[in-house]
PDB file of N, CA and C in Angstrom:
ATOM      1  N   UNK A   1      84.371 192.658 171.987  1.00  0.00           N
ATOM      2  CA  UNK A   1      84.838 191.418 172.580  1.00  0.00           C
ATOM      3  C   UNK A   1      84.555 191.425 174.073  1.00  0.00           C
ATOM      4  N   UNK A   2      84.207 190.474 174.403  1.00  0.00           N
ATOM      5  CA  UNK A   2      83.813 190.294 176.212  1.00  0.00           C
ATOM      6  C   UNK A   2      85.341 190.510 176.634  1.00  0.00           C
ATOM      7  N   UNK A   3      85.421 190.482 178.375  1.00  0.00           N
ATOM      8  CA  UNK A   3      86.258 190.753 179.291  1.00  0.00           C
ATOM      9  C   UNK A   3      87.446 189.506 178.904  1.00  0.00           C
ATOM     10  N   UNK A   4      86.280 188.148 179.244  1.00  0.00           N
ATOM     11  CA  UNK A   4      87.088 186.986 179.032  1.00  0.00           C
ATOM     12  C   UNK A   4      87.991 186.524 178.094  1.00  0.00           C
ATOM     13  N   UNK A   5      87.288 186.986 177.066  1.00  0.00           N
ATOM     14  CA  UNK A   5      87.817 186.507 175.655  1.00  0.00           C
ATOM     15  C   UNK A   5      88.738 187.150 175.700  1.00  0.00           C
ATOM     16  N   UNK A   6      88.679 188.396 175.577  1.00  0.00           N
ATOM     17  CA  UNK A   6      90.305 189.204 175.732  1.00  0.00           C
ATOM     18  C   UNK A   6      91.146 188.652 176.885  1.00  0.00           C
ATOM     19  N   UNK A   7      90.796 188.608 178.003  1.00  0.00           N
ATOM     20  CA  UNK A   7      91.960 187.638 179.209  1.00  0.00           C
ATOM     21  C   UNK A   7      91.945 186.378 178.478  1.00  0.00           C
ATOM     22  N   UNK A   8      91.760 185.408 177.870  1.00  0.00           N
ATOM     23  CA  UNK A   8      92.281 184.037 177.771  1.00  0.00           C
ATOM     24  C   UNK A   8      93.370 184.420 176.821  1.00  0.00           C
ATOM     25  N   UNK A   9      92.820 185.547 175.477  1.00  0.00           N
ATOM     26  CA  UNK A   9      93.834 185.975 174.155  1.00  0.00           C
ATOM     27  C   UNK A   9      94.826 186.540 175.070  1.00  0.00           C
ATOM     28  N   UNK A  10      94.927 186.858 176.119  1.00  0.00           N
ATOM     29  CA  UNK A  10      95.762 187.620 176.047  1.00  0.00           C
ATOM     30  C   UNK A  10      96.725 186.740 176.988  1.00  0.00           C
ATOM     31  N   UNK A  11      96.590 185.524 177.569  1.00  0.00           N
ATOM     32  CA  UNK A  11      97.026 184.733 178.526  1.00  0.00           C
ATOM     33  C   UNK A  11      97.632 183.404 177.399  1.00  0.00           C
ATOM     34  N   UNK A  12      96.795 183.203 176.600  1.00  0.00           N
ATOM     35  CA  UNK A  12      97.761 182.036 175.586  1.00  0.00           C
ATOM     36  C   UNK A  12      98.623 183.362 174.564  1.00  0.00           C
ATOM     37  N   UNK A  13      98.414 184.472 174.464  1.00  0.00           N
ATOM     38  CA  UNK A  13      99.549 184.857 173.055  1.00  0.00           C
ATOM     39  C   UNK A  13     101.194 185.090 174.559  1.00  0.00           C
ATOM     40  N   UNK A  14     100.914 185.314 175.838  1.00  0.00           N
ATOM     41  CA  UNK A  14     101.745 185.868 176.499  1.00  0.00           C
ATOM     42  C   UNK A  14     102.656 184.279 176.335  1.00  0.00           C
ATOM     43  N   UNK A  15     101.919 183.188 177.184  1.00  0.00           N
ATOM     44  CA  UNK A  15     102.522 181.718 176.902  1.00  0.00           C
ATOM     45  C   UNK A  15     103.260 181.578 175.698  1.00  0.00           C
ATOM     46  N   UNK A  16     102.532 181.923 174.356  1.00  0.00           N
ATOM     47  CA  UNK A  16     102.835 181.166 173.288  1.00  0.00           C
ATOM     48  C   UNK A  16     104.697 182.297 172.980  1.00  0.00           C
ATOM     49  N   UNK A  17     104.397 183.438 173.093  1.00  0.00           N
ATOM     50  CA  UNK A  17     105.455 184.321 173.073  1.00  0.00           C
ATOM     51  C   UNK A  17     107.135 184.055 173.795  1.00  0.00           C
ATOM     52  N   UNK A  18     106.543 183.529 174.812  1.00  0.00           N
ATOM     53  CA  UNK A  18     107.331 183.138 175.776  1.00  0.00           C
ATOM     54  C   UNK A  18     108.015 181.867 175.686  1.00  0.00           C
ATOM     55  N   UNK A  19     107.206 181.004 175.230  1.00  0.00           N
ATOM     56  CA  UNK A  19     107.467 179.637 174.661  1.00  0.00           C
ATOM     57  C   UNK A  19     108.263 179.907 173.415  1.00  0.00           C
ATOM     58  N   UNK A  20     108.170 180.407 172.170  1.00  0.00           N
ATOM     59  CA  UNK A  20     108.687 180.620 171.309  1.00  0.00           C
ATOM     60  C   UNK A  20     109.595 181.280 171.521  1.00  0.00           C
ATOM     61  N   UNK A  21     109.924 182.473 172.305  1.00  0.00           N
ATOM     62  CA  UNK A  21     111.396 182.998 172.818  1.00  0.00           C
ATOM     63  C   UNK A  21     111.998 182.211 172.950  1.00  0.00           C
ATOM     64  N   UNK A  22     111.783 181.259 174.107  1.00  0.00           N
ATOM     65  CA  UNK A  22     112.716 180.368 174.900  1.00  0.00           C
ATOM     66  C   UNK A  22     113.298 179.629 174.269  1.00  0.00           C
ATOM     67  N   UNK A  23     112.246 178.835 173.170  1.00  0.00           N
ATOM     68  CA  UNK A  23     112.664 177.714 172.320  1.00  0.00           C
ATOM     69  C   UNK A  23     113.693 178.521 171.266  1.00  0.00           C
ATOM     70  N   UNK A  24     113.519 179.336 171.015  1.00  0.00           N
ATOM     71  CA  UNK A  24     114.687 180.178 169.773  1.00  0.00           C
ATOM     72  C   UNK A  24     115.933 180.681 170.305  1.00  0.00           C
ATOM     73  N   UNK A  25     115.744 180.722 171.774  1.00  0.00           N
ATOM     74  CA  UNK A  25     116.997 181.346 172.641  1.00  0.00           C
ATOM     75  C   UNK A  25     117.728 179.919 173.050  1.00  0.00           C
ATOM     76  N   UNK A  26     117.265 178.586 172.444  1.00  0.00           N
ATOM     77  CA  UNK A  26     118.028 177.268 173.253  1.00  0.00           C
ATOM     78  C   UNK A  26     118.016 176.472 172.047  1.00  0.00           C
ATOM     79  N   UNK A  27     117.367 176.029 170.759  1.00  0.00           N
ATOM     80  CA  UNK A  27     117.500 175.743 170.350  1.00  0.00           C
ATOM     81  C   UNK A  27     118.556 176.117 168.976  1.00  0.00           C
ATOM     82  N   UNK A  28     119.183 175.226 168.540  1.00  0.00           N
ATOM     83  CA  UNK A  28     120.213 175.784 167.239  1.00  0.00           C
ATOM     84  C   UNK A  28     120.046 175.422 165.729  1.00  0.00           C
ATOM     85  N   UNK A  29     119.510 176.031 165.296  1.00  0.00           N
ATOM     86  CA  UNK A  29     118.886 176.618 163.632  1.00  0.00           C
ATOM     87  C   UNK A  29     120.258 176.322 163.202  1.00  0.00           C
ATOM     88  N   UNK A  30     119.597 175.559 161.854  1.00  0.00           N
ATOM     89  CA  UNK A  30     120.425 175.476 160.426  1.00  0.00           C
ATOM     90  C   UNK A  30     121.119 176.377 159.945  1.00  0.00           C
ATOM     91  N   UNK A  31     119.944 177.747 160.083  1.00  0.00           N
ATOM     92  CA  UNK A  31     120.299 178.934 159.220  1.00  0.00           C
ATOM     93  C   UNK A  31     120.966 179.773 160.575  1.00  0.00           C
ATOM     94  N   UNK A  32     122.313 180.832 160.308  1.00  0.00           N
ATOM     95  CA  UNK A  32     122.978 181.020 161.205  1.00  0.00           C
ATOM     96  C   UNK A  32     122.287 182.062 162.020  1.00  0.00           C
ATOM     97  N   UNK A  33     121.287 183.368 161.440  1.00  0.00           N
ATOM     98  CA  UNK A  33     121.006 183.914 162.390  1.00  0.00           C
ATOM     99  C   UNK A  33     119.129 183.817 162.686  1.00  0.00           C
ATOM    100  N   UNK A  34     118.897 182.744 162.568  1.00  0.00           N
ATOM    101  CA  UNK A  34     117.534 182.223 162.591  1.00  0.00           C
ATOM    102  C   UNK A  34     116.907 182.544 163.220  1.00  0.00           C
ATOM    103  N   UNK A  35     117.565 182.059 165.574  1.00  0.00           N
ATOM    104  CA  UNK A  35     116.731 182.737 166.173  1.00  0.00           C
ATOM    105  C   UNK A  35     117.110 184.226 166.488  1.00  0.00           C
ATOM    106  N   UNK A  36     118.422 184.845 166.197  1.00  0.00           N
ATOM    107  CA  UNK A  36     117.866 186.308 166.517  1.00  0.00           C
ATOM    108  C   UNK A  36     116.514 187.106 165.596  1.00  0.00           C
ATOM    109  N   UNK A  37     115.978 186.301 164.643  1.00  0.00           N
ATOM    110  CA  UNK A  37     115.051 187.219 163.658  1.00  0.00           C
ATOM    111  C   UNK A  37     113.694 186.092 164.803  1.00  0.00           C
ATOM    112  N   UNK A  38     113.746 185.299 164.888  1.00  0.00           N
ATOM    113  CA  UNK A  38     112.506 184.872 165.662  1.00  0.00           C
ATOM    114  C   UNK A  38     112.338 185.408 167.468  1.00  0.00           C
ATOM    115  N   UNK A  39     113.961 185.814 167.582  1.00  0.00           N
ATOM    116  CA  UNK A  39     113.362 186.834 168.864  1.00  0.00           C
ATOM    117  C   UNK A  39     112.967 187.961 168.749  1.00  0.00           C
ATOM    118  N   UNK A  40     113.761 188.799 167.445  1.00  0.00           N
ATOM    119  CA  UNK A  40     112.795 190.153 166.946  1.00  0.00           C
ATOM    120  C   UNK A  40     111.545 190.015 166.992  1.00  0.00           C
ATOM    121  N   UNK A  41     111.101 188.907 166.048  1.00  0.00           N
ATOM    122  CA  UNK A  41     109.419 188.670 165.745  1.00  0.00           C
ATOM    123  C   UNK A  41     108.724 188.736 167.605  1.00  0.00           C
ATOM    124  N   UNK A  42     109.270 187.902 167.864  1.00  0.00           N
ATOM    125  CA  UNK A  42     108.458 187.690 168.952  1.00  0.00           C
ATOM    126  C   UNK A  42     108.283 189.550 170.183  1.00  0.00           C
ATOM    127  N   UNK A  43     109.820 189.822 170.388  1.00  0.00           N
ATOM    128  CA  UNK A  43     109.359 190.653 170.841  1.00  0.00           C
ATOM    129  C   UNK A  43     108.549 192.185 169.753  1.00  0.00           C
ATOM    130  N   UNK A  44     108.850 192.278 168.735  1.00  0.00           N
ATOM    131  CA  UNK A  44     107.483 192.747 167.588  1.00  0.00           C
ATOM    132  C   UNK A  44     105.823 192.755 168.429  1.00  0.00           C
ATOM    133  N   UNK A  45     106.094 191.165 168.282  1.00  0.00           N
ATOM    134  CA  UNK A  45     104.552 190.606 168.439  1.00  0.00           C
ATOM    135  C   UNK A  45     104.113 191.298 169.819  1.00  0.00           C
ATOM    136  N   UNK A  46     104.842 191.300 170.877  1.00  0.00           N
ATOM    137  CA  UNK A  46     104.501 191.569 172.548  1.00  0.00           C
ATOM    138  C   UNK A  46     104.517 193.005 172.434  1.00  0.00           C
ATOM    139  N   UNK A  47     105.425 194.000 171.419  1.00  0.00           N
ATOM    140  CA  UNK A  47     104.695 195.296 171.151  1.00  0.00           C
ATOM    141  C   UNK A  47     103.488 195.687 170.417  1.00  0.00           C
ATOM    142  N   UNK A  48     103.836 195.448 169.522  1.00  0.00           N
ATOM    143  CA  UNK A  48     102.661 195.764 168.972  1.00  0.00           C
ATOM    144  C   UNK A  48     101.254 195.386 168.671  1.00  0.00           C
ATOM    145  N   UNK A  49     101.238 193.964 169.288  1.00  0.00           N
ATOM    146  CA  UNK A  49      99.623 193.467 169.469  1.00  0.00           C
ATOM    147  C   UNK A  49      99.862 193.299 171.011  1.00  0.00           C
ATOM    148  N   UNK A  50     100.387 192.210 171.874  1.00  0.00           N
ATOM    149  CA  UNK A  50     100.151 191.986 173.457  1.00  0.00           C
ATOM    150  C   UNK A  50      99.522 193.661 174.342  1.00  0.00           C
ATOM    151  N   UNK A  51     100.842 194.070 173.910  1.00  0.00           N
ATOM    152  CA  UNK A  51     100.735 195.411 175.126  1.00  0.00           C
ATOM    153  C   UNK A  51      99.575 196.231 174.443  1.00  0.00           C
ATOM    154  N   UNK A  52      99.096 196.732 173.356  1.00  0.00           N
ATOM    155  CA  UNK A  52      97.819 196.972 173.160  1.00  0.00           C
ATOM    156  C   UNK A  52      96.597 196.894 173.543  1.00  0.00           C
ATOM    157  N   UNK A  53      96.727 195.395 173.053  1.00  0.00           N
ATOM    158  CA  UNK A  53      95.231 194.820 173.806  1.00  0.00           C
ATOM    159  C   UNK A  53      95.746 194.593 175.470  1.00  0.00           C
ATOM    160  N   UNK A  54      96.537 194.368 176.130  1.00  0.00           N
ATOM    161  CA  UNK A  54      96.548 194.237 177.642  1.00  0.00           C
ATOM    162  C   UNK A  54      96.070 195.846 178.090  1.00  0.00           C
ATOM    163  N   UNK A  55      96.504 196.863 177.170  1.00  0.00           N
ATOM    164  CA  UNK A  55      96.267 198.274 177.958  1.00  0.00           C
ATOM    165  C   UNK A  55      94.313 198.432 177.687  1.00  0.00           C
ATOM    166  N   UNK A  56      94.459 198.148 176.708  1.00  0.00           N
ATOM    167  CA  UNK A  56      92.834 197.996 176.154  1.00  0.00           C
ATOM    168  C   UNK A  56      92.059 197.244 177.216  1.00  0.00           C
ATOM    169  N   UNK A  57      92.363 196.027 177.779  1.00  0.00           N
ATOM    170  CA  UNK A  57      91.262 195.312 178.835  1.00  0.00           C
ATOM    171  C   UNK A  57      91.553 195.816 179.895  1.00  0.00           C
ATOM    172  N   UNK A  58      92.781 196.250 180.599  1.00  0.00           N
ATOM    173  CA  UNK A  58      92.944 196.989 182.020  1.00  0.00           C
ATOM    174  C   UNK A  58      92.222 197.807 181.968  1.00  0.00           C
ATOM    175  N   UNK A  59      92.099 199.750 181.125  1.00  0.00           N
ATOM    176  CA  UNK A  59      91.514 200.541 180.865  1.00  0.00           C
ATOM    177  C   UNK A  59      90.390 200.849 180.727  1.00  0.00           C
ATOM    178  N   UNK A  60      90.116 200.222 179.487  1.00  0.00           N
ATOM    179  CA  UNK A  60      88.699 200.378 179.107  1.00  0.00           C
ATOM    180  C   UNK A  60      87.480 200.623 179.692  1.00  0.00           C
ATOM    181  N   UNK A  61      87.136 200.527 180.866  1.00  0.00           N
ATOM    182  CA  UNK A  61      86.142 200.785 181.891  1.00  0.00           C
ATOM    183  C   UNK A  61      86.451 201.911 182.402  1.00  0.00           C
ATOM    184  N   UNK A  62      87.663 202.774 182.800  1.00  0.00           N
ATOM    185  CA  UNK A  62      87.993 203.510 183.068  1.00  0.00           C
ATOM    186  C   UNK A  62      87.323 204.962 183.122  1.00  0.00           C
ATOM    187  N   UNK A  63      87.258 205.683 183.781  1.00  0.00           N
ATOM    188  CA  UNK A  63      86.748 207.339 183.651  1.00  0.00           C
ATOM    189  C   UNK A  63      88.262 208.094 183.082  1.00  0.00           C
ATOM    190  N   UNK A  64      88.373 208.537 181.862  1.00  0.00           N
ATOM    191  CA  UNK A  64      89.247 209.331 181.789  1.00  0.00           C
ATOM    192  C   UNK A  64      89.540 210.399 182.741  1.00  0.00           C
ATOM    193  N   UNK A  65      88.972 211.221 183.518  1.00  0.00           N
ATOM    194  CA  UNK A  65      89.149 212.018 184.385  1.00  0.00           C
ATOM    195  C   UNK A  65      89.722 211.541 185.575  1.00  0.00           C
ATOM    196  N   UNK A  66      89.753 210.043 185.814  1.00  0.00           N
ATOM    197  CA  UNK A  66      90.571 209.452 186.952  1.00  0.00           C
ATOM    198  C   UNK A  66      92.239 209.740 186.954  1.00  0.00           C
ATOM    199  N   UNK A  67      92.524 209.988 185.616  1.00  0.00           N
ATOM    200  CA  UNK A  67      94.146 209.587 185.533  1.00  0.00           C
ATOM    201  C   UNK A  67      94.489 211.687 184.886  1.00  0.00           C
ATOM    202  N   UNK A  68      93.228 212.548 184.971  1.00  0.00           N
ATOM    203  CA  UNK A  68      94.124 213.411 184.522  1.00  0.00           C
ATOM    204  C   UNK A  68      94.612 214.443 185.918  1.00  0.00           C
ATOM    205  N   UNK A  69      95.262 214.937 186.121  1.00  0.00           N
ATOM    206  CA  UNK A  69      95.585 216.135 187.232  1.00  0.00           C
ATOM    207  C   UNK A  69      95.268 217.160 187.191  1.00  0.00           C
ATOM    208  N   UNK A  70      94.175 217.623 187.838  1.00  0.00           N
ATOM    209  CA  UNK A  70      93.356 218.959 187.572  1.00  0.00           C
ATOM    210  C   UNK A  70      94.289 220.062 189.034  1.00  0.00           C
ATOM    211  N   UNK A  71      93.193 221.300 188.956  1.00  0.00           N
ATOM    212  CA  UNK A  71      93.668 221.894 190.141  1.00  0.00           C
ATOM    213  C   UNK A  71      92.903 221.006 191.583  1.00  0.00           C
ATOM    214  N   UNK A  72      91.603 220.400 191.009  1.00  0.00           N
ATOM    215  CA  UNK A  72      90.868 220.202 192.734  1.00  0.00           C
ATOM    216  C   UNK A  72      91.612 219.011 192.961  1.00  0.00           C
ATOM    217  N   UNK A  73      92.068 218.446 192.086  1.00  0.00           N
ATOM    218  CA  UNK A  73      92.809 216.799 192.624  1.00  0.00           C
ATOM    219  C   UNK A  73      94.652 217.507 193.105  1.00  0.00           C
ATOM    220  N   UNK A  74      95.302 218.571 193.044  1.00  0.00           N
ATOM    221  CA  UNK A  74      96.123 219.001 193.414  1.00  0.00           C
ATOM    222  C   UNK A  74      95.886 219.332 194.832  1.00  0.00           C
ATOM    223  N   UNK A  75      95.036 220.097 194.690  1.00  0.00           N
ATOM    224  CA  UNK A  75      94.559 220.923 196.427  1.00  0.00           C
ATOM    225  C   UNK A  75      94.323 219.800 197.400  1.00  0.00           C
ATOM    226  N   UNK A  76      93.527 218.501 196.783  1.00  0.00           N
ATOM    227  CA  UNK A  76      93.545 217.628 197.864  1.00  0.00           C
ATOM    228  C   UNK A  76      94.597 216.805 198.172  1.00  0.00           C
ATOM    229  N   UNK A  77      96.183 217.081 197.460  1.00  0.00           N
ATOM    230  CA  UNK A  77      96.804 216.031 197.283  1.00  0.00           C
ATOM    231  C   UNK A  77      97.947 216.690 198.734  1.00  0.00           C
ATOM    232  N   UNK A  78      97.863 218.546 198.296  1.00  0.00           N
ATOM    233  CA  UNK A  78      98.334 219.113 198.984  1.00  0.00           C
ATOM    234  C   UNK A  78      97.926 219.149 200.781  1.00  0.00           C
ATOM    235  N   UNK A  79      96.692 219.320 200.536  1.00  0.00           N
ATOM    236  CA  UNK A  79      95.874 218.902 202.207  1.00  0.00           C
ATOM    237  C   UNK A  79      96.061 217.823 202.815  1.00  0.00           C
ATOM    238  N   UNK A  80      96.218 217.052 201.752  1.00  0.00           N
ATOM    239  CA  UNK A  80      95.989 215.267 202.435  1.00  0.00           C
ATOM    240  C   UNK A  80      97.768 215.125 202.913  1.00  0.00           C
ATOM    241  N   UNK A  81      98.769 215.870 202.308  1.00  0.00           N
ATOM    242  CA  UNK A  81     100.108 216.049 202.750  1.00  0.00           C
ATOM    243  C   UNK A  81     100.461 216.683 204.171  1.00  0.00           C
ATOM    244  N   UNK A  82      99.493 217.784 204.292  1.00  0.00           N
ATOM    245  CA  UNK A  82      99.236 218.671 205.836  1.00  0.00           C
ATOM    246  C   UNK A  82      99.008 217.976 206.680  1.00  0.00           C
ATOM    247  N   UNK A  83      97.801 217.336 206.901  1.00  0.00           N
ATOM    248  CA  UNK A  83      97.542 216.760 207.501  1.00  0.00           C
ATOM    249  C   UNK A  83      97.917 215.676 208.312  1.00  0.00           C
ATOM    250  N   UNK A  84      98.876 214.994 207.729  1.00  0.00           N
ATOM    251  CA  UNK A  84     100.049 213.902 208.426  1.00  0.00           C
ATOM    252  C   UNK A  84     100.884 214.887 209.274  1.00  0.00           C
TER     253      UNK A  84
END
């Protein structure tokens, strides 16, 4: 999937999530516990698909070796502390 396509999916499911919270947190259902199962769903949905794919398009370009802590990225973290 391109860059974009993933930012627009990921900019209308955040809206649509949010919209559907709101509306289930203000509106009053027939059935008595209606919207607490449509705020489960929703926050469901923002785990297990949103935050996925949002970590997926931030990342993905990424060098894994940027984010791990070796010894030479210690020594400079320690020097760059001296030095002030």
């Amino acid at each position: 999937m391109s860059n974009t396509i993933i930012k627009y999916i990921l900019i209308v499911l955040i809206i649509a999530l949010l919209g559907v919270g709101i509306f289930a947190y203000t509106y009053e259902f027939a059935e008595e516990d209606f919207d607490k199962k449509v705020m489960g769903i929703c926050i469901l949905i923002f785990s297990f698909i949103w935050m996925p794919l949002f970590i997926y398009y931030r990342y993905k370009d990424k060098k894994k070796e940027d984010f791990i802590l070796s010894n030479e990225k210690l020594k400079e973290m320690n020097d760059y502390g001296r030095k002030e």
